[in-house]
Protein backbone atom coordinates (compact mmCIF):
# COMPACT_ATOMS: atom_id res chain seq x y z
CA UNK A 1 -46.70 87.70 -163.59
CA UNK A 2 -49.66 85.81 -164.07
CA UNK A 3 -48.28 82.67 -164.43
CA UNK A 4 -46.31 82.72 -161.38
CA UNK A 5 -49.35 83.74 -159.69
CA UNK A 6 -51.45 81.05 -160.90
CA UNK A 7 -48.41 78.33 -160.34
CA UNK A 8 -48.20 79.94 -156.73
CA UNK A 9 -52.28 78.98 -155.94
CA UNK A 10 -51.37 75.69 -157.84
CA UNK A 11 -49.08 74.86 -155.13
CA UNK A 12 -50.62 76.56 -151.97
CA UNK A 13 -53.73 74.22 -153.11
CA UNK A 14 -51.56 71.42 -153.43
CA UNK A 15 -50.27 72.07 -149.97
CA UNK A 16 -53.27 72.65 -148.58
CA UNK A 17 -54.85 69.56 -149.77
CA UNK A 18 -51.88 67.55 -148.18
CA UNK A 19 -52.05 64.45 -145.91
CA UNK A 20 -49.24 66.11 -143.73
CA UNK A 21 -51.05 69.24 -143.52
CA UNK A 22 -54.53 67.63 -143.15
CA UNK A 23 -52.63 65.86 -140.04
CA UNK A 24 -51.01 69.31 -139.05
CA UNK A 25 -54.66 71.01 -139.22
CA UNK A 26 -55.89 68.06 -137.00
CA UNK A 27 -53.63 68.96 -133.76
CA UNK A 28 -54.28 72.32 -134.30
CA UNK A 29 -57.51 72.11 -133.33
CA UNK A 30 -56.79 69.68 -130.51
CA UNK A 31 -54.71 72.69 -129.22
CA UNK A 32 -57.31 75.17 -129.93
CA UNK A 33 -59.78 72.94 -127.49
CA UNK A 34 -57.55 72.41 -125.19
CA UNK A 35 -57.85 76.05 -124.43
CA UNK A 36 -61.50 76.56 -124.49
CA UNK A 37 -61.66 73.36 -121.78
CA UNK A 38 -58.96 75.36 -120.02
CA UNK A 39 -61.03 78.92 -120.32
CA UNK A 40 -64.23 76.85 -119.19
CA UNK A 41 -62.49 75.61 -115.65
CA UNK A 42 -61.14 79.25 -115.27
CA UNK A 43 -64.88 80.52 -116.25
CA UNK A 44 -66.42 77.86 -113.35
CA UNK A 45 -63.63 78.73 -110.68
CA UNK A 46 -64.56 82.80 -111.38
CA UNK A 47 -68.09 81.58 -110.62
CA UNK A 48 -67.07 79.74 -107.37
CA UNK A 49 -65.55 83.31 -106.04
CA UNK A 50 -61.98 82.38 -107.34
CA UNK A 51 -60.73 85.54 -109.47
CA UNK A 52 -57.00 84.83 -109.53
CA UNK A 53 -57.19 83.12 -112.93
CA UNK A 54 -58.06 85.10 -116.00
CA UNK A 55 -60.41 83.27 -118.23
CA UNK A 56 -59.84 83.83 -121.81
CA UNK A 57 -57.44 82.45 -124.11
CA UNK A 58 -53.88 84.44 -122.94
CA UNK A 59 -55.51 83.17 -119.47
CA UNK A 60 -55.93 79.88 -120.74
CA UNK A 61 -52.15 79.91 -122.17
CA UNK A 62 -50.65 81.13 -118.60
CA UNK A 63 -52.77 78.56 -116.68
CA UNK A 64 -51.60 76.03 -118.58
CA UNK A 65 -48.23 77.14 -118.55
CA UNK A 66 -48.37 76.35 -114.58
CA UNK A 67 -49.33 72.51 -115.48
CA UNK A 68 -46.38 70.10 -115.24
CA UNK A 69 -45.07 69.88 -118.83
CA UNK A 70 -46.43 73.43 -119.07
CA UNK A 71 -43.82 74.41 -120.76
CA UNK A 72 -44.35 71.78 -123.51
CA UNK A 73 -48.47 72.09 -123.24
CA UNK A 74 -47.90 76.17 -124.48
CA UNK A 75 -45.11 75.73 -127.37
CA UNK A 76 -47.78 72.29 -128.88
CA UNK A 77 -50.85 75.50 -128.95
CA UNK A 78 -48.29 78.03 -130.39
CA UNK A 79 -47.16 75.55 -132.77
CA UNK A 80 -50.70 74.00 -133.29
CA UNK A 81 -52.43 77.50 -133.56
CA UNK A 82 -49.72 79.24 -135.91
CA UNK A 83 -50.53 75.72 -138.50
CA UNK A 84 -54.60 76.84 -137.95
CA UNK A 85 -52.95 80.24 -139.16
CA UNK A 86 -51.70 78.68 -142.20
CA UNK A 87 -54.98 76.75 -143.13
CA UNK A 88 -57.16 79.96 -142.60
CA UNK A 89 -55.00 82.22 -144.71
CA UNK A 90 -54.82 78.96 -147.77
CA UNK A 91 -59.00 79.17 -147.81
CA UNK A 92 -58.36 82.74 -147.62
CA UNK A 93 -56.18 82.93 -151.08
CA UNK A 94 -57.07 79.77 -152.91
CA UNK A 95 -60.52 77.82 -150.74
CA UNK A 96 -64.29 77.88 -151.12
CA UNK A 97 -63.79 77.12 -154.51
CA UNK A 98 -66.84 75.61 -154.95
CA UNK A 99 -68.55 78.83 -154.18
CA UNK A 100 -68.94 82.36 -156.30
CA UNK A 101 -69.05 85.76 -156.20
CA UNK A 102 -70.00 87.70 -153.22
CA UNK A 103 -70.61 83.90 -150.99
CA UNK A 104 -66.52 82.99 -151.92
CA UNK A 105 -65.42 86.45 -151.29
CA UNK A 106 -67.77 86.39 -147.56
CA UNK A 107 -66.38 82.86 -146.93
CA UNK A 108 -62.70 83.99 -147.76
CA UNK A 109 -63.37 86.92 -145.55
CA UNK A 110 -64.37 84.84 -142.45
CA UNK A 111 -61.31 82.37 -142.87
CA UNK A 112 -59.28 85.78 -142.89
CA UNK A 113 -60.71 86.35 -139.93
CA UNK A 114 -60.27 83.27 -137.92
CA UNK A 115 -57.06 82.90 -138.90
CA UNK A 116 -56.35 86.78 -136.90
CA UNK A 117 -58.02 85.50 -134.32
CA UNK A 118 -55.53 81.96 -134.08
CA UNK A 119 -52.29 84.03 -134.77
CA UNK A 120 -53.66 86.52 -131.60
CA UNK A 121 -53.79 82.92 -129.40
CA UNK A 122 -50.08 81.66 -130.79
CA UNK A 123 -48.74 85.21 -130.46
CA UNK A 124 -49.63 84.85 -126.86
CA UNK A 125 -48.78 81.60 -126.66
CA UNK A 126 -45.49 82.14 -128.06
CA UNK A 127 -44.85 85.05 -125.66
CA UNK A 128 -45.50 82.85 -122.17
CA UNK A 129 -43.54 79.99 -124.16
CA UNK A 130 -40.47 82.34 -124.14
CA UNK A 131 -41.13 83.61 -121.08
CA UNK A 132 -42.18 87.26 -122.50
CA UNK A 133 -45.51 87.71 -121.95
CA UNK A 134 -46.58 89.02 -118.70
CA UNK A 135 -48.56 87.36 -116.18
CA UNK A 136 -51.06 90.87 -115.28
CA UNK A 137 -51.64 93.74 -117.58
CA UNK A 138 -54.57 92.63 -119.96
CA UNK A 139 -57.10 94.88 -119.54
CA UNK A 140 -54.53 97.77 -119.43
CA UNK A 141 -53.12 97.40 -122.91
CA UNK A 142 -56.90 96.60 -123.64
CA UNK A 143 -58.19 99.97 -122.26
CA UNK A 144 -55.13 101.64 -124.21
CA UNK A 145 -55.51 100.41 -127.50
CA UNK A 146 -59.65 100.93 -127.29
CA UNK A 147 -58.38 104.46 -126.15
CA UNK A 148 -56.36 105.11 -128.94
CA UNK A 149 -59.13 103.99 -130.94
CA UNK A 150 -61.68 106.15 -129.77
CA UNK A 151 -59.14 109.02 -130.21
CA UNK A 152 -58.87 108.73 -133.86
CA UNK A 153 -61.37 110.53 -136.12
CA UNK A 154 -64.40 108.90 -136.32
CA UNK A 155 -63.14 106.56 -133.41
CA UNK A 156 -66.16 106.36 -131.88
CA UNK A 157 -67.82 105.21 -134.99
CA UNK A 158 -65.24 102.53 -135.72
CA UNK A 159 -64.98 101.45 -132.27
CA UNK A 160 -68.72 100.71 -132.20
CA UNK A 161 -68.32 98.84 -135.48
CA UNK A 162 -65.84 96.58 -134.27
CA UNK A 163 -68.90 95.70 -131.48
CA UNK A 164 -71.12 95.38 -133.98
CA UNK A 165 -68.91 93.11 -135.77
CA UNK A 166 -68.14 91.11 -132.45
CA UNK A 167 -71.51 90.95 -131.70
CA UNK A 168 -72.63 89.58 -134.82
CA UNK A 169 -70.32 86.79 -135.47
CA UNK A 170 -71.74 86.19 -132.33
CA UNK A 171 -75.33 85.89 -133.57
CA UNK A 172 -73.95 84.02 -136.28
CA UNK A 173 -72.28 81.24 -134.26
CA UNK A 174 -76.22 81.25 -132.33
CA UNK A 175 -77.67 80.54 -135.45
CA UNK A 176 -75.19 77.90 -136.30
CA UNK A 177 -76.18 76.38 -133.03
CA UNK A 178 -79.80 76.31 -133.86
CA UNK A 179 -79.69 74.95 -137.76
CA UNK A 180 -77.07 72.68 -136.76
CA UNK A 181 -74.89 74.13 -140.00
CA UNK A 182 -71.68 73.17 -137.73
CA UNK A 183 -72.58 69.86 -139.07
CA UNK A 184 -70.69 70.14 -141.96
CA UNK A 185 -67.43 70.19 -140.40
CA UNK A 186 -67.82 66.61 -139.47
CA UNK A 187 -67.48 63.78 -141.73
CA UNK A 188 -70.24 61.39 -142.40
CA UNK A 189 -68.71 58.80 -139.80
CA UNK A 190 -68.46 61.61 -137.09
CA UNK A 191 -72.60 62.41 -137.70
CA UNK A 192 -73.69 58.90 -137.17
CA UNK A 193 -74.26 56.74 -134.29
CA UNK A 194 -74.51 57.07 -130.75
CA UNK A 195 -70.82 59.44 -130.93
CA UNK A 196 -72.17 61.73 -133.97
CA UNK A 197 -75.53 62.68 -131.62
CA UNK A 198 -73.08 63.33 -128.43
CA UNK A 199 -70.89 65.48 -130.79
CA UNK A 200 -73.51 67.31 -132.30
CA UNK A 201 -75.15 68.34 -128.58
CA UNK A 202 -71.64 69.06 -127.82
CA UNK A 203 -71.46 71.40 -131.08
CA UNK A 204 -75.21 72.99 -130.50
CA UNK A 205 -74.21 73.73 -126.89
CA UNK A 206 -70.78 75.11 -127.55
CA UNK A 207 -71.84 77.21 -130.19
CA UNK A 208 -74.64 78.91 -128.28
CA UNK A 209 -72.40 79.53 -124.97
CA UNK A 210 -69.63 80.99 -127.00
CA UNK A 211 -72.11 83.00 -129.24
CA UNK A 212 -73.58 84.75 -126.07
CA UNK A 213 -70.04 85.23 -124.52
CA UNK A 214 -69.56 86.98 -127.77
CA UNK A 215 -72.54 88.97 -127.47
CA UNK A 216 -71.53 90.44 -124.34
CA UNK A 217 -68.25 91.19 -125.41
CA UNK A 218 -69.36 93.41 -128.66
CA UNK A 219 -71.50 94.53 -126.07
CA UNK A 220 -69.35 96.06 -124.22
CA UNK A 221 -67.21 97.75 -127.04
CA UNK A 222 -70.51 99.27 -128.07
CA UNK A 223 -71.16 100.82 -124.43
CA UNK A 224 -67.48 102.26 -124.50
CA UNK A 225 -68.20 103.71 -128.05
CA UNK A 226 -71.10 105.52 -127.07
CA UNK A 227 -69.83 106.34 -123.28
CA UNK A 228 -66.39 107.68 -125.04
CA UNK A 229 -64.97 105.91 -122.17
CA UNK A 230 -62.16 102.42 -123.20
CA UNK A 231 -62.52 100.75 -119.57
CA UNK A 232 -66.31 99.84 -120.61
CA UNK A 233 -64.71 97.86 -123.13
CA UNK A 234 -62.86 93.99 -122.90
CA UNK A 235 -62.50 90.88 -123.41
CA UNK A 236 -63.99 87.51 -122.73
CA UNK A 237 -62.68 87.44 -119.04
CA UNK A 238 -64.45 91.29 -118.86
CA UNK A 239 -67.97 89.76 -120.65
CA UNK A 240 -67.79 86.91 -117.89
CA UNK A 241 -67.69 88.92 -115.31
CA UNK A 242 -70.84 90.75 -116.28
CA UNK A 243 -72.49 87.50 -116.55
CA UNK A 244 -71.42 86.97 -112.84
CA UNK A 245 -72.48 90.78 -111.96
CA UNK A 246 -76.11 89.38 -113.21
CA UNK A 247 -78.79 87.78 -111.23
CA UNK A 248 -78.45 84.22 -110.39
CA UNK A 249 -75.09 85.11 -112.13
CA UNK A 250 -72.80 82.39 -110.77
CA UNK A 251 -75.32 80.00 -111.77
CA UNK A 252 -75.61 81.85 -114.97
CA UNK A 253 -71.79 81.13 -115.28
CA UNK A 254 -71.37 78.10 -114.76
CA UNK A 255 -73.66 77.11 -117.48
CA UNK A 256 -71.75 79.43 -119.82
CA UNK A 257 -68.05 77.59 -118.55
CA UNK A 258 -69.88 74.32 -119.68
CA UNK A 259 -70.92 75.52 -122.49
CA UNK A 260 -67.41 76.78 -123.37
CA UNK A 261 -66.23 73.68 -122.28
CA UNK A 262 -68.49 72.26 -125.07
CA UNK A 263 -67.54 73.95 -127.31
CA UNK A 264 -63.54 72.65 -126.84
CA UNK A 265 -64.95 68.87 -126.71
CA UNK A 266 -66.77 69.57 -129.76
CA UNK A 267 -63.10 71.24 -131.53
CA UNK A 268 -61.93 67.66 -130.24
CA UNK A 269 -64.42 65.47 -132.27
CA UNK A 270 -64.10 67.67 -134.98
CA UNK A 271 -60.28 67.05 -134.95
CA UNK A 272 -61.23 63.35 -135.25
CA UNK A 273 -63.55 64.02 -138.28
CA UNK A 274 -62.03 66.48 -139.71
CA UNK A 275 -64.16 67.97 -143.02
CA UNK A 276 -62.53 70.41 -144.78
């Protein structure tokens, strides 16, 4: 049993450390920014007064859906996000090598993580690809399944943790924002020059919008754990529109949308100089 074990991680690393896949990985995360750029217009037309679009990602999907090659544009993100699956779970089983203990098993952890986080974008994806997924409904089956959360024993607890989880991989991506540790996933070419100081403004800015979009949403799964009540609770297209229910809140907004949009320029130039 051990040896097939060990000649499984042989050839998941082997796979992993692939041209094809390192090309696979790379329009991934052209798809992945493609839908943050798409969530930032939706985010900057809810500030203008137009709330017909949803902005976050199953948003994103739909809107781009009604694009001409729609069609094609959602089954390349499916596709592109279910290969960003696939990376995430290899780092997950076999990466961070480098590191020990407690850091590989954290690091491990967070690639876990983000690659839930890319299957929930291809699932939708997939969904409006097929024709599936439904064009209203969100914050229904949102409200539902916090529901059914807070109905379990200890749901309030767990519900709140889930916030607290939200909020502080949300605090986490600030922080990366401020040291500048997003550096790393650039190569040494992508860090230099006139292009490595746009992308790394592009990175610091992204980062911080998308860590206080974050913020909001934990937020609000923290006021529904403690109010007992799921409809305090949602997504990012919920956390925007507090932002916009703020003072000078369009404005507000609109920097967060360009921020966002950032953040998907950034996933571009990191798809260009790709460090993994």
């Amino acid at each position: 049993m051990g040896v097939l074990q060990h000649n499984a991680r042989q050839t998941a690393r082997r796979a992993g450390d692939s041209t094809w896949f390192d090309r696979a990985v790379r329009v991934g995360l052209v798809a992945y920014g493609l839908v943050y750029l798409v969530i930032a217009w939706l985010a900057v037309q809810l500030a203008l007064g137009d709330r017909e679009g949803e902005a976050s990602t199953s948003g994103a999907v739909r809107e781009l859906a009604q694009q001409p090659f729609g069609k094609v544009l959602v089954w390349l993100v499916a596709i592109g996000m279910f290969v960003l699956v696939l990376w995430r779970a290899l780092e997950a089983v076999t990466g961070h090598r480098d590191e020990e203990g407690a850091t590989r098993l954290r690091k491990r952890l967070t690639s876990a993580g983000k690659g839930v986080l890319y299957a929930a974008i291809g699932i939708s994806a997939l969904r409006v690809a097929t024709g599936s997924g439904s064009s209203g409904g969100k914050r229904s089956s949102e409200d539902t399944l916090t529901a059914k959360l807070l109905d379990l024993p200890f749901g309030q607890v767990l519900v709140f943790l889930v916030g607290a989880a939200i909020i502080g991989y949300g605090v986490a991506l600030g922080v990366r924002a401020w040291t500048e540790k997003f550096r790393e996933q650039l190569t040494a070419e992508g860090r230099s020059g006139d292009a490595g100081t746009a992308y790394v403004w592009l990175g610091k800015v992204g980062h911080a919008a998308k860590g206080v979009a974050l913020v909001v949403v934990g937020g609000l799964f923290c006021y529904a754990a403690v109010t007992h009540d799921a409809k305090k609770s949602g997504g990012l297209d919920q956390a925007l529109l507090e932002v916009l229910q703020q003072p000078f809140g369009p404005v507000l907004l609109v920097l967060v949308g360009v921020g966002i949009g950032c953040y998907g320029l950034f996933t571009f130039a990191r798809a260009r100089h790709l460090s993994r």
